[in-house]
N, C-alpha and C. Protein backbone atom coordinates (compact mmCIF):
# COMPACT_ATOMS: atom_id res chain seq x y z
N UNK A 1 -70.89 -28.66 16.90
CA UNK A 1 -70.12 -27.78 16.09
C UNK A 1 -68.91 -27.30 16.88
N UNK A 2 -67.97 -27.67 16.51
CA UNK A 2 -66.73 -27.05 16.59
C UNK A 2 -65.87 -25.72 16.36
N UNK A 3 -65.88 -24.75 17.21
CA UNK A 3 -65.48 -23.54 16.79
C UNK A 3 -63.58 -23.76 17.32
N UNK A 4 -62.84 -23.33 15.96
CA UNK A 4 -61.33 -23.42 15.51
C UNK A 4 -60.87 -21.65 15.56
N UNK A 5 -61.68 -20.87 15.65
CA UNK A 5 -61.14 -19.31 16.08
C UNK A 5 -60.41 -19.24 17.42
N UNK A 6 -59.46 -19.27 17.34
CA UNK A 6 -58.47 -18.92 17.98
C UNK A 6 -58.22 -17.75 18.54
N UNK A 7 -58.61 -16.66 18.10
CA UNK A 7 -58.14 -15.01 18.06
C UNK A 7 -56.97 -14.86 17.60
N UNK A 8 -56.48 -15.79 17.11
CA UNK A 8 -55.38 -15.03 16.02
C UNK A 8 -55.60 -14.98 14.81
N UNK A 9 -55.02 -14.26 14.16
CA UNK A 9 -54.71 -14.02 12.46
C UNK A 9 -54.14 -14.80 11.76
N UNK A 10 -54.16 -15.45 10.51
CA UNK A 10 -54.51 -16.80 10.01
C UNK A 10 -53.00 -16.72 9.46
N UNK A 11 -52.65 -18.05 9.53
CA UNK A 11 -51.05 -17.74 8.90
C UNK A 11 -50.61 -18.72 7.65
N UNK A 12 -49.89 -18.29 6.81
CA UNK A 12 -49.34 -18.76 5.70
C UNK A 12 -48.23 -19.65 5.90
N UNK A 13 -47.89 -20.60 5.53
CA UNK A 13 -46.47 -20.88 5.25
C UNK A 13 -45.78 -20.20 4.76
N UNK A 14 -44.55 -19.96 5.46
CA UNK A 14 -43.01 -19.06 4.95
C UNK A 14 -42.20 -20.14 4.55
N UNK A 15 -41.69 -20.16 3.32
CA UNK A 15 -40.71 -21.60 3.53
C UNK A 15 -39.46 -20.47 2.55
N UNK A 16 -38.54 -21.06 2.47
CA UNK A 16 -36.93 -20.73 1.89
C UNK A 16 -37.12 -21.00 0.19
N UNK A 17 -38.15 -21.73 0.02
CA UNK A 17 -38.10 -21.99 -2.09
C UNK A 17 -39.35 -20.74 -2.11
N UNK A 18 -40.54 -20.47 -1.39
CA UNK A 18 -40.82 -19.35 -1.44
C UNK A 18 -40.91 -18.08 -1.69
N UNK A 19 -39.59 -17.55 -0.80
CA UNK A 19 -38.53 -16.44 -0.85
C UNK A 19 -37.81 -16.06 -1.99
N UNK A 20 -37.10 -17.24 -2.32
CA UNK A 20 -35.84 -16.98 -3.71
C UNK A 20 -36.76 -17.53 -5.19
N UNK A 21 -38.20 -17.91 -4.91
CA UNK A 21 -39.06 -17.81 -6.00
C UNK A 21 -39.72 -16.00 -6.11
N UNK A 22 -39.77 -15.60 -4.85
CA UNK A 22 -40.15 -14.08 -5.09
C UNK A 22 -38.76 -13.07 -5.52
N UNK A 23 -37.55 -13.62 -5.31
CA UNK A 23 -36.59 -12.80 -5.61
C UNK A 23 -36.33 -12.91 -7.48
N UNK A 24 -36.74 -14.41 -7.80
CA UNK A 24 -36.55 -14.48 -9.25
C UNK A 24 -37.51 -13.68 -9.64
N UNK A 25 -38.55 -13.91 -9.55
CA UNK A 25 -39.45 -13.00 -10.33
C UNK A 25 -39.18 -11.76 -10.23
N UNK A 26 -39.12 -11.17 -9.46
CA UNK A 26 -38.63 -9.78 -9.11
C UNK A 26 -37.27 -9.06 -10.02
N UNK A 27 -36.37 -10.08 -10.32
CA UNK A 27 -35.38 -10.10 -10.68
C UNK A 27 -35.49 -10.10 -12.26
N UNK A 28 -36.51 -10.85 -12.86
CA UNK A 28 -36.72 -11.02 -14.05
C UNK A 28 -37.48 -9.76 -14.18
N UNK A 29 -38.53 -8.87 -13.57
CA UNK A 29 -39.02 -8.16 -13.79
C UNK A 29 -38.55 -7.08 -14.01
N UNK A 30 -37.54 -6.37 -13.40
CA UNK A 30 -36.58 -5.45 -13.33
C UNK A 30 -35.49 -5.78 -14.67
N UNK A 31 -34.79 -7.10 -14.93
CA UNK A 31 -34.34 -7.09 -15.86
C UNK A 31 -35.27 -6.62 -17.34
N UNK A 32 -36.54 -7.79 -17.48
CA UNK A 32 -37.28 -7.14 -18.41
C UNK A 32 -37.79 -5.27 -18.30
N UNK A 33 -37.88 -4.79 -17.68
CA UNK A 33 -38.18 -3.23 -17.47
C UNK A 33 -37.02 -2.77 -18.65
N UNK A 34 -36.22 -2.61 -17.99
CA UNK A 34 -34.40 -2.56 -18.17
C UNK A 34 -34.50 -2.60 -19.89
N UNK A 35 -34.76 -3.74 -20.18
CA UNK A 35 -34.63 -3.80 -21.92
C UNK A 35 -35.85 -3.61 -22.86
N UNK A 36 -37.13 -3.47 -21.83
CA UNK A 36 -38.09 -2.83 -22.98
C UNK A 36 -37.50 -1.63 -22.75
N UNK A 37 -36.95 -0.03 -21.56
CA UNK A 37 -36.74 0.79 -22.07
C UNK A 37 -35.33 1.00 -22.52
N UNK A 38 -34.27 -0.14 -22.86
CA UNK A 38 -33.29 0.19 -24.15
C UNK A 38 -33.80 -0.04 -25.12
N UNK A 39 -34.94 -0.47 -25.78
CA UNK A 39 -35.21 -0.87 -26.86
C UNK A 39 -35.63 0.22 -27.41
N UNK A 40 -36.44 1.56 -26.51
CA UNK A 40 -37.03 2.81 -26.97
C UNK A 40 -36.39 4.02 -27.18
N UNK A 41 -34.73 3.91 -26.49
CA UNK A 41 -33.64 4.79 -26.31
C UNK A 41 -32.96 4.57 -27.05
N UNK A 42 -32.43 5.98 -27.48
CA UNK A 42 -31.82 5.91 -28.96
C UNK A 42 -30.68 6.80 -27.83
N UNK A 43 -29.61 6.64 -27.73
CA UNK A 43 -28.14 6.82 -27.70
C UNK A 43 -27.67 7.88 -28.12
N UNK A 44 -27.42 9.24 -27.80
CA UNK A 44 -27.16 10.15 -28.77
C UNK A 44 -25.34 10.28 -28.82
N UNK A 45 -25.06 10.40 -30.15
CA UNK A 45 -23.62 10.49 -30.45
C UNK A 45 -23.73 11.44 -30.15
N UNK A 46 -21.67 11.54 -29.66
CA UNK A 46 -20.99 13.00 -29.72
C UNK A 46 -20.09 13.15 -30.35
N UNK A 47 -20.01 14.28 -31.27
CA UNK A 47 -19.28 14.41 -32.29
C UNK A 47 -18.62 15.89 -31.13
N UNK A 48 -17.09 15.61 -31.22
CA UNK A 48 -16.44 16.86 -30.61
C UNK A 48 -16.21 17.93 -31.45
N UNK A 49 -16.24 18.95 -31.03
CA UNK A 49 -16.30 20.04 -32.16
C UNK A 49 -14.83 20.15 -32.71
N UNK A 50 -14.91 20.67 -33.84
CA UNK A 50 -13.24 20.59 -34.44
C UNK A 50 -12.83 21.86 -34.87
N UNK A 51 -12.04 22.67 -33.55
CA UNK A 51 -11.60 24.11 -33.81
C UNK A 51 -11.00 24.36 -35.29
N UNK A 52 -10.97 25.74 -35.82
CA UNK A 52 -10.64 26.15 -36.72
C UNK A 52 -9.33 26.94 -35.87
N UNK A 53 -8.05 26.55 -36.15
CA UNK A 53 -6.99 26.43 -35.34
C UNK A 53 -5.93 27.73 -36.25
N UNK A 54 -6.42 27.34 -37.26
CA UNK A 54 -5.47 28.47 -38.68
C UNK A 54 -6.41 29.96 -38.41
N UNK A 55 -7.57 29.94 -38.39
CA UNK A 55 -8.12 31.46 -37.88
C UNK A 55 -7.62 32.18 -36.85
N UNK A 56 -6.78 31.31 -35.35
CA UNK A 56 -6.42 31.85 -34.24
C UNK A 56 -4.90 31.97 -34.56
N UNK A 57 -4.53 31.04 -35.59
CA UNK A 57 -3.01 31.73 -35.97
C UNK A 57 -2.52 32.58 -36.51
N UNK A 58 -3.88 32.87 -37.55
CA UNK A 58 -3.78 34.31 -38.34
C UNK A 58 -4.26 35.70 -37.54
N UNK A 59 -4.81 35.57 -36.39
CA UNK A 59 -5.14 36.41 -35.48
C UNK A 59 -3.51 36.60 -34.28
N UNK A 60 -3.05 35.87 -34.35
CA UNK A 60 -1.87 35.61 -33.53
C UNK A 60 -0.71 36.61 -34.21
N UNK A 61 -0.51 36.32 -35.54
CA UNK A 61 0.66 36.37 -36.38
C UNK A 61 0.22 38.17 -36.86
N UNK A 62 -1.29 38.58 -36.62
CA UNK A 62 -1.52 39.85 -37.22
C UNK A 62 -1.29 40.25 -35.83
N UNK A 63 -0.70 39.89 -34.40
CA UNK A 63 -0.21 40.70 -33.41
C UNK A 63 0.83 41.55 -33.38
N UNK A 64 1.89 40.58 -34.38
CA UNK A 64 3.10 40.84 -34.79
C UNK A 64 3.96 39.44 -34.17
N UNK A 65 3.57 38.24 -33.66
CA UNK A 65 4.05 37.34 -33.07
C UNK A 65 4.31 36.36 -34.23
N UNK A 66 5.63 35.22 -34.13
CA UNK A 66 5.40 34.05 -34.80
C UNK A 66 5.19 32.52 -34.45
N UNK A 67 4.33 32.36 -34.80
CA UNK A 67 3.77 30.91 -34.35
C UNK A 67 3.80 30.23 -35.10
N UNK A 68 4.48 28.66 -34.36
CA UNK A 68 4.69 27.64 -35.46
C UNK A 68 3.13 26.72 -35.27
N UNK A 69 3.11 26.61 -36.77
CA UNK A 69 1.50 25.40 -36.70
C UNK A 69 1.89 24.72 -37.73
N UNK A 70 1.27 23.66 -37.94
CA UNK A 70 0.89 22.69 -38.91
C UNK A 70 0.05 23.03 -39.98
N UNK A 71 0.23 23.60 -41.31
CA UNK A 71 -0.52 24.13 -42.34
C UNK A 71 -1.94 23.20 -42.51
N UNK A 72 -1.57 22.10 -42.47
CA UNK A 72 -2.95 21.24 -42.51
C UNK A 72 -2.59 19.60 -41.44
N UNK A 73 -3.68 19.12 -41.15
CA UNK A 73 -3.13 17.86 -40.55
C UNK A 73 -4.04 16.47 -40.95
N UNK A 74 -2.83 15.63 -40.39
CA UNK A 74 -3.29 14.33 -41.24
C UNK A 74 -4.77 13.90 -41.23
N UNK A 75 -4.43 13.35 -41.79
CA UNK A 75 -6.18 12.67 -42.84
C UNK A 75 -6.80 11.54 -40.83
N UNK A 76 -7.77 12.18 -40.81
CA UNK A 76 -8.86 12.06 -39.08
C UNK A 76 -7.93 12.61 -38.30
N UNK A 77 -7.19 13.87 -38.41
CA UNK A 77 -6.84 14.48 -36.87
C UNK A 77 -7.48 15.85 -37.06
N UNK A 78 -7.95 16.03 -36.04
CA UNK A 78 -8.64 17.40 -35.90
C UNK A 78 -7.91 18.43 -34.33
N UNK A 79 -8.35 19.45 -34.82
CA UNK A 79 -7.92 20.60 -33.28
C UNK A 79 -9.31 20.20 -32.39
N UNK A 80 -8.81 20.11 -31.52
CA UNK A 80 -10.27 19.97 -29.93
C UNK A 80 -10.26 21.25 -29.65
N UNK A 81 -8.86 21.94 -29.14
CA UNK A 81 -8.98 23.20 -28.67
C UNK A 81 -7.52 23.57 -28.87
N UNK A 82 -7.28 25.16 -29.00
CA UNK A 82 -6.68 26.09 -29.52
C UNK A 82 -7.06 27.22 -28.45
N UNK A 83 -5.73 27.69 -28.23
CA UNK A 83 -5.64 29.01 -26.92
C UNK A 83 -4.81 29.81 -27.15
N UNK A 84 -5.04 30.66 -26.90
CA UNK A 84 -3.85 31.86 -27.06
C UNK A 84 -3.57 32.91 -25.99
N UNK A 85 -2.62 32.85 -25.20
CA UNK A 85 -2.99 34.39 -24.08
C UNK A 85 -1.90 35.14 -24.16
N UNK A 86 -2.33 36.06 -24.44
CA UNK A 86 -1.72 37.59 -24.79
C UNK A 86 -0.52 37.97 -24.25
N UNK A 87 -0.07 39.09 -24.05
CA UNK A 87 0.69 39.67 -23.27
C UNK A 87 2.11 39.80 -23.04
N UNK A 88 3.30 39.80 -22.10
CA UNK A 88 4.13 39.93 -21.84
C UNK A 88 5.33 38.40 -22.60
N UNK A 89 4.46 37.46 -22.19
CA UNK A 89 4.90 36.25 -22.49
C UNK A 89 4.01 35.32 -23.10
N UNK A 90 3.37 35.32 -24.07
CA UNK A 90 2.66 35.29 -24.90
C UNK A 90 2.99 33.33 -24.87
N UNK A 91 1.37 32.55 -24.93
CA UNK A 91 1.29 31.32 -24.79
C UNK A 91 0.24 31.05 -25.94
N UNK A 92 0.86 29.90 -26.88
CA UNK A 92 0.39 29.50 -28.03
C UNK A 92 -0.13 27.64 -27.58
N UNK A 93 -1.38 27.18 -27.45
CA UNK A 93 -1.66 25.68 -27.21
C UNK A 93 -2.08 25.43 -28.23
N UNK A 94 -2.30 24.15 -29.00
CA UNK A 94 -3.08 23.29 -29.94
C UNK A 94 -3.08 22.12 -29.36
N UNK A 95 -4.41 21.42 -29.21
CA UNK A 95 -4.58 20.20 -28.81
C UNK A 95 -5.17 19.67 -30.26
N UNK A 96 -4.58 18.35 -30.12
CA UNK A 96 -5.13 17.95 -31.39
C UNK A 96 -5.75 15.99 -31.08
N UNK A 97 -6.55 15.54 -32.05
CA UNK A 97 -6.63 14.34 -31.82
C UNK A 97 -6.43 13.57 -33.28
N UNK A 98 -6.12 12.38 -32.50
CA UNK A 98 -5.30 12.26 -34.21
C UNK A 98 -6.25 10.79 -34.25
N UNK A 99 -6.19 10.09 -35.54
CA UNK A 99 -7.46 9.50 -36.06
C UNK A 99 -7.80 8.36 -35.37
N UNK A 100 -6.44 7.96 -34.50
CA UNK A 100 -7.25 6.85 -33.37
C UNK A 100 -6.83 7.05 -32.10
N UNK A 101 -7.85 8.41 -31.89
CA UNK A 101 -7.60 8.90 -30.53
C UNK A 101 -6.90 8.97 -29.68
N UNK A 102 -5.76 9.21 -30.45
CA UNK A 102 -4.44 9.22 -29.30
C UNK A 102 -4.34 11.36 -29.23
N UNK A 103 -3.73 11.72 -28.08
CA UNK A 103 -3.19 13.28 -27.99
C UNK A 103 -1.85 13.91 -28.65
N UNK A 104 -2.09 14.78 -29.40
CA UNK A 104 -1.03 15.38 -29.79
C UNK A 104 -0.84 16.57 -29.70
N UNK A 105 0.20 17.63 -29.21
CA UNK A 105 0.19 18.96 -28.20
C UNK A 105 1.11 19.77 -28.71
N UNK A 106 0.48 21.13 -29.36
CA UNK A 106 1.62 22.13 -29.27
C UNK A 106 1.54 23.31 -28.66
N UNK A 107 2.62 23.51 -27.78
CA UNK A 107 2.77 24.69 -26.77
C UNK A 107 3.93 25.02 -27.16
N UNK A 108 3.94 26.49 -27.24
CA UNK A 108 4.69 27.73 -27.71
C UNK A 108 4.65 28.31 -26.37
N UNK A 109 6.41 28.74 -25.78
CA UNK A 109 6.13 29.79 -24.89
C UNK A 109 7.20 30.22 -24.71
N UNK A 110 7.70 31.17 -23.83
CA UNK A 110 9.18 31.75 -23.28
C UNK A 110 10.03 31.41 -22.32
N UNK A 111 9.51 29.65 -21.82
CA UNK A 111 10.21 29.05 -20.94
C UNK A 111 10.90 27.96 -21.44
N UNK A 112 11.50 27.35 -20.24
CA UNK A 112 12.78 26.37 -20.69
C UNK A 112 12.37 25.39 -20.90
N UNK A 113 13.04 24.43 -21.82
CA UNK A 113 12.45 23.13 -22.61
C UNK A 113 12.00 22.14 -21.04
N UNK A 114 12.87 22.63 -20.10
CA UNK A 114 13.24 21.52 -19.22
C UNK A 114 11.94 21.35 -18.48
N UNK A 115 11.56 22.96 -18.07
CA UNK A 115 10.14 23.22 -17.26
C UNK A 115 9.00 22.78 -18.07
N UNK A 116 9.01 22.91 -19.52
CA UNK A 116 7.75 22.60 -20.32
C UNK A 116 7.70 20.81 -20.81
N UNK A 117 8.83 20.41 -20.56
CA UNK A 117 8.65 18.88 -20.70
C UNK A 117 8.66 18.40 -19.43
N UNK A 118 8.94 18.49 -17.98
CA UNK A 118 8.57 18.48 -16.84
C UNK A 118 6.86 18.74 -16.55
N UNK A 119 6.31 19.61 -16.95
CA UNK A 119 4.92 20.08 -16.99
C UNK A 119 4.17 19.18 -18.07
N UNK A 120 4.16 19.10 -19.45
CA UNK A 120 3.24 18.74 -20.03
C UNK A 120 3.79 17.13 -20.67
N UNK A 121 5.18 16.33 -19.83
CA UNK A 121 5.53 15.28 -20.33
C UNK A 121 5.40 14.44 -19.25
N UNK A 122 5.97 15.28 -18.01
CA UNK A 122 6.17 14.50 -17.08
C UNK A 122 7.59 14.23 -16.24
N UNK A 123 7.91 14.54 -15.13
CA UNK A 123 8.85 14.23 -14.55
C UNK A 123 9.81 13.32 -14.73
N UNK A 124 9.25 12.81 -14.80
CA UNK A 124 9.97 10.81 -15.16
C UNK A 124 10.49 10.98 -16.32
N UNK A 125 10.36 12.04 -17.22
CA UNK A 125 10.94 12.01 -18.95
C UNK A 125 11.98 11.62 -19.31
N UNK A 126 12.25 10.82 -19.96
CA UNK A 126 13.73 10.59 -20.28
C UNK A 126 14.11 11.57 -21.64
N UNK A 127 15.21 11.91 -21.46
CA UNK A 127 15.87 12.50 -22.58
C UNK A 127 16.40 11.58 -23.66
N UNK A 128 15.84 11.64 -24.61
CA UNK A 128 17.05 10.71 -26.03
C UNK A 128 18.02 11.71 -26.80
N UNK A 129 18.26 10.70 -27.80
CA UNK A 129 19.15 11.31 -28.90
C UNK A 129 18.42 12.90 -29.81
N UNK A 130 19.28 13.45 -29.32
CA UNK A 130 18.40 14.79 -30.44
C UNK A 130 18.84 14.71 -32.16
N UNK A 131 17.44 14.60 -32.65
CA UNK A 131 16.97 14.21 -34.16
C UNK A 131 17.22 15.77 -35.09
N UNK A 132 17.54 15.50 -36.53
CA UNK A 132 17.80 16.42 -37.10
C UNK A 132 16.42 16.05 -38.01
N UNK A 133 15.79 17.52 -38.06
CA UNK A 133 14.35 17.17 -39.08
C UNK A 133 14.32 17.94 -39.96
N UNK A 134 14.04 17.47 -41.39
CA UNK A 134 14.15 18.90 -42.20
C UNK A 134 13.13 19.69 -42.64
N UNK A 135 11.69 19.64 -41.51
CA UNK A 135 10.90 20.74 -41.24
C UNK A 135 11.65 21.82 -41.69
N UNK A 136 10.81 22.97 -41.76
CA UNK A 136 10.57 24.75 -42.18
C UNK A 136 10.76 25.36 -40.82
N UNK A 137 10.91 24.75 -39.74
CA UNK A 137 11.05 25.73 -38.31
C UNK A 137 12.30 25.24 -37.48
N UNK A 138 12.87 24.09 -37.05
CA UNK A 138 14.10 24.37 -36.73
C UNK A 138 14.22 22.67 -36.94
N UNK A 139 16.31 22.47 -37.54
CA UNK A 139 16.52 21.70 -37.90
C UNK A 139 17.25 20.38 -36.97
N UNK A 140 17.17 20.96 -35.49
CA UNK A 140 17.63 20.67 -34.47
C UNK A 140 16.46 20.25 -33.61
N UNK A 141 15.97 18.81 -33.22
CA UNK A 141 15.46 18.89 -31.94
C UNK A 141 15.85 17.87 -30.55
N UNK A 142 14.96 17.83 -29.59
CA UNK A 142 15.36 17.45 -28.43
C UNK A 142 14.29 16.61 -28.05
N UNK A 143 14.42 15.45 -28.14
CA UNK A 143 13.31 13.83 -27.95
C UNK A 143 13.32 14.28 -26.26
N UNK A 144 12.16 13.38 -26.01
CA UNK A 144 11.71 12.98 -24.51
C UNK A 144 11.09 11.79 -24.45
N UNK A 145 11.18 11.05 -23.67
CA UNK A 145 10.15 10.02 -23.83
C UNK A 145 9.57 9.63 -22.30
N UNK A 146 8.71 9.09 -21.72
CA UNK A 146 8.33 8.94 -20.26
C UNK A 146 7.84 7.27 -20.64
N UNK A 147 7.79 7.09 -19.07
CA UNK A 147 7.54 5.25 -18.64
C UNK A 147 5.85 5.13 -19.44
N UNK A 148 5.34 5.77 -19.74
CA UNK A 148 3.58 5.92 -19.50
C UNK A 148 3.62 5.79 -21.40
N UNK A 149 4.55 6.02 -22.08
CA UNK A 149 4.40 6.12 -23.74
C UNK A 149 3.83 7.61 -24.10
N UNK A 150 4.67 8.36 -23.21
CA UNK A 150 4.04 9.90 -24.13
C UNK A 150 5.52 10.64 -24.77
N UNK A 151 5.52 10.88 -25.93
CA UNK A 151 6.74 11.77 -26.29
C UNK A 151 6.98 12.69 -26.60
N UNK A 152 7.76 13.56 -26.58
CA UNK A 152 7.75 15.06 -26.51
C UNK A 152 9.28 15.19 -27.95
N UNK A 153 8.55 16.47 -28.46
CA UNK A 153 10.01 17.13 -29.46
C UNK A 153 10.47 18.41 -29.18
N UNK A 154 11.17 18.71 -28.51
CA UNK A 154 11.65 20.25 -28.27
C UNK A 154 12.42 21.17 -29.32
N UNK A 155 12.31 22.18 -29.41
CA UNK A 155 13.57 23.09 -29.97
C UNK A 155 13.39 24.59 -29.74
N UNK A 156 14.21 25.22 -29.35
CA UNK A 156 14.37 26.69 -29.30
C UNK A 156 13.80 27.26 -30.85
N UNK A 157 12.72 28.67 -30.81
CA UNK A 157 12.43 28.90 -31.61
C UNK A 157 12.45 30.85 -31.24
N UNK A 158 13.40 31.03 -32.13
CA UNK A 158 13.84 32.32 -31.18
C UNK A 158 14.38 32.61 -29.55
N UNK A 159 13.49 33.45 -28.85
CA UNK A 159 13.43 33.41 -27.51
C UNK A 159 12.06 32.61 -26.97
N UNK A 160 11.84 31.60 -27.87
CA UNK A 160 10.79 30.96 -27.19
C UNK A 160 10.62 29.57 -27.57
N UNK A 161 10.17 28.25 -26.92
CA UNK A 161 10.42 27.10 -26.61
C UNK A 161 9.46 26.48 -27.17
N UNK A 162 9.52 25.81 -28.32
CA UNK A 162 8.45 24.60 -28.83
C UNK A 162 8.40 23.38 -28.65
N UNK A 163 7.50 23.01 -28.09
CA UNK A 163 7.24 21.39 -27.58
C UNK A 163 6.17 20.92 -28.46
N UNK A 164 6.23 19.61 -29.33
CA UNK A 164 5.43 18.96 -29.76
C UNK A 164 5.35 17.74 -29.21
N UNK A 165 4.32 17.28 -28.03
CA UNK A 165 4.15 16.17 -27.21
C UNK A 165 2.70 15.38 -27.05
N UNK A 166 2.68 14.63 -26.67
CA UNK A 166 1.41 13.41 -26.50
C UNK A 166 1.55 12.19 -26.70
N UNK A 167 0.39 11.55 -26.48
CA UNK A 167 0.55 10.02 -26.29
C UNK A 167 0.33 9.04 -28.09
N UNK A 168 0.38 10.26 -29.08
CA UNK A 168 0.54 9.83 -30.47
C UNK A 168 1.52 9.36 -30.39
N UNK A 169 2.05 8.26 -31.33
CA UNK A 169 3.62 7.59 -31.63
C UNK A 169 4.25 8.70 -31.92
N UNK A 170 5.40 8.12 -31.96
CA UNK A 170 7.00 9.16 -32.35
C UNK A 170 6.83 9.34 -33.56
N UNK A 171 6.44 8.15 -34.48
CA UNK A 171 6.29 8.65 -35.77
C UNK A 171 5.20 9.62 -36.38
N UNK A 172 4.12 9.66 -35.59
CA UNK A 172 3.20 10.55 -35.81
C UNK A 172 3.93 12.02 -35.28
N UNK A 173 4.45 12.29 -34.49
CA UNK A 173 4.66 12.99 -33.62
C UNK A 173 5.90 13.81 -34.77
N UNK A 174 6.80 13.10 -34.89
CA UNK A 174 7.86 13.29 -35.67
C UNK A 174 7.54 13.75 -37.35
N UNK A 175 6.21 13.54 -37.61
CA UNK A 175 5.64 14.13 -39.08
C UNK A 175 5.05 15.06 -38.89
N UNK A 176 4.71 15.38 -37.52
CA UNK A 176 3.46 16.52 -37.11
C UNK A 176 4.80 17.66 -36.98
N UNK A 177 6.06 17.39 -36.28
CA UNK A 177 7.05 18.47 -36.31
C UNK A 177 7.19 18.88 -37.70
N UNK A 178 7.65 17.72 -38.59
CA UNK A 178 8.31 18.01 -40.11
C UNK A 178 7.48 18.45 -40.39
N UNK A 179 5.94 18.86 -40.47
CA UNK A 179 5.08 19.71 -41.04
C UNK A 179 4.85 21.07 -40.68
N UNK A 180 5.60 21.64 -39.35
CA UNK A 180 5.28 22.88 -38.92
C UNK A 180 5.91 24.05 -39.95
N UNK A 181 5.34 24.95 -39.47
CA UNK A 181 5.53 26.10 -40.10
C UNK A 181 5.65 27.47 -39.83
N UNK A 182 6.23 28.78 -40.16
CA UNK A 182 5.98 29.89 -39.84
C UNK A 182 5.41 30.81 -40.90
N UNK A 183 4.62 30.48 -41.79
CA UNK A 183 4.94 31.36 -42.93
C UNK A 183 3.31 32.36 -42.65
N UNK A 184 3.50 33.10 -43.36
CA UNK A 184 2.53 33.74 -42.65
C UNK A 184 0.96 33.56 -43.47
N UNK A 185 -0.05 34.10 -42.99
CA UNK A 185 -1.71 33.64 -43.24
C UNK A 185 -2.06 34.72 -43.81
N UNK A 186 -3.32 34.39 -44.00
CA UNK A 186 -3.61 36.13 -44.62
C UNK A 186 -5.28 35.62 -44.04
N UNK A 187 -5.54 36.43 -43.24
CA UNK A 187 -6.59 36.34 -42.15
C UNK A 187 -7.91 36.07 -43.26
């Protein structure tokens, strides 16, 4: 009788088809994991909330202030958010999204067209031809346009500066002016 104990511990073949046979499986296993639990996950939508933008204007306008807004807006644009801050120099925002998610922006304030299209257009802005619109708030305005496709409409409104800007077209942009307004709300 032949004794083959060695005192060592008994060994397997390691080979290289081995290896990348344990990485497939492994690989398939993790993928299958992966899609039995998408199959059980349900995705929850987000619907962004859509400010009531005419309540904060009629709260604005019973300050004694006038603010230009848009009486209603086009068919899928909604307000995201609406701001107002008080005081000495009084700041009017509307963010709006318009029905294929592009930005459209109105800021009311007591600074110069130059600083507020520098700030919310962009440095790089180019100035165009200023457009005559026959909107209800002023019949005079002042185009911008930047390298990136965002455009801006300016005009003096009293002692204070209206910019209608974002990455909506000109023509959107340019119907969202002709629709503004000052007339007053009744809260």
């Amino acid at each position: 009788m032949t004794q083959t104990d060695t005192g060592r511990p008994g060994r397997y073949p390691r080979t290289t088809g081995g290896l990348l046979g344990s990485i497939i499986v492994l690989v398939v296993a993790v993928v299958a994991i992966v899609l039995v639990r998408g199959m059980f996950r349900e995705t929850p939508t987000y619907e962004p909330e859509h400010v009531d933008y005419l309540a904060l204007v009629a709260s604005v306008q019973q300050a004694g202030l006038t603010p230009a807004y848009p009486p209603e807006l086009p068919e899928g644009w909604y307000v995201k958010d609406a701001t107002f801050t008080p005081g000495d120099r009084p700041v009017l925002d509307l963010a709006m999204t318009t029905e294929d998610d592009h930005f459209a922006g109105l800021h009311q304030e007591d600074r110069s067209v130059d600083e507020l299209v520098d700030t919310y257009v962009g440095g790089d802005a180019v100035e165009g031809d200023p457009v005559r619109i026959s909107g209800a708030v002023a019949p005079q305005w002042r185009t911008f346009s930047d390298p990136g496709g965002d455009h801006a409409f300016a005009t003096e409104l009293g002692e204070e500066t209206l910019l209608v800007y974002g990455s909506a077209s000109e023509a959107e942009l340019r119907a969202l002016v002709d629709s503004l307004t000052t007339a007053a709300l009744t809260p």
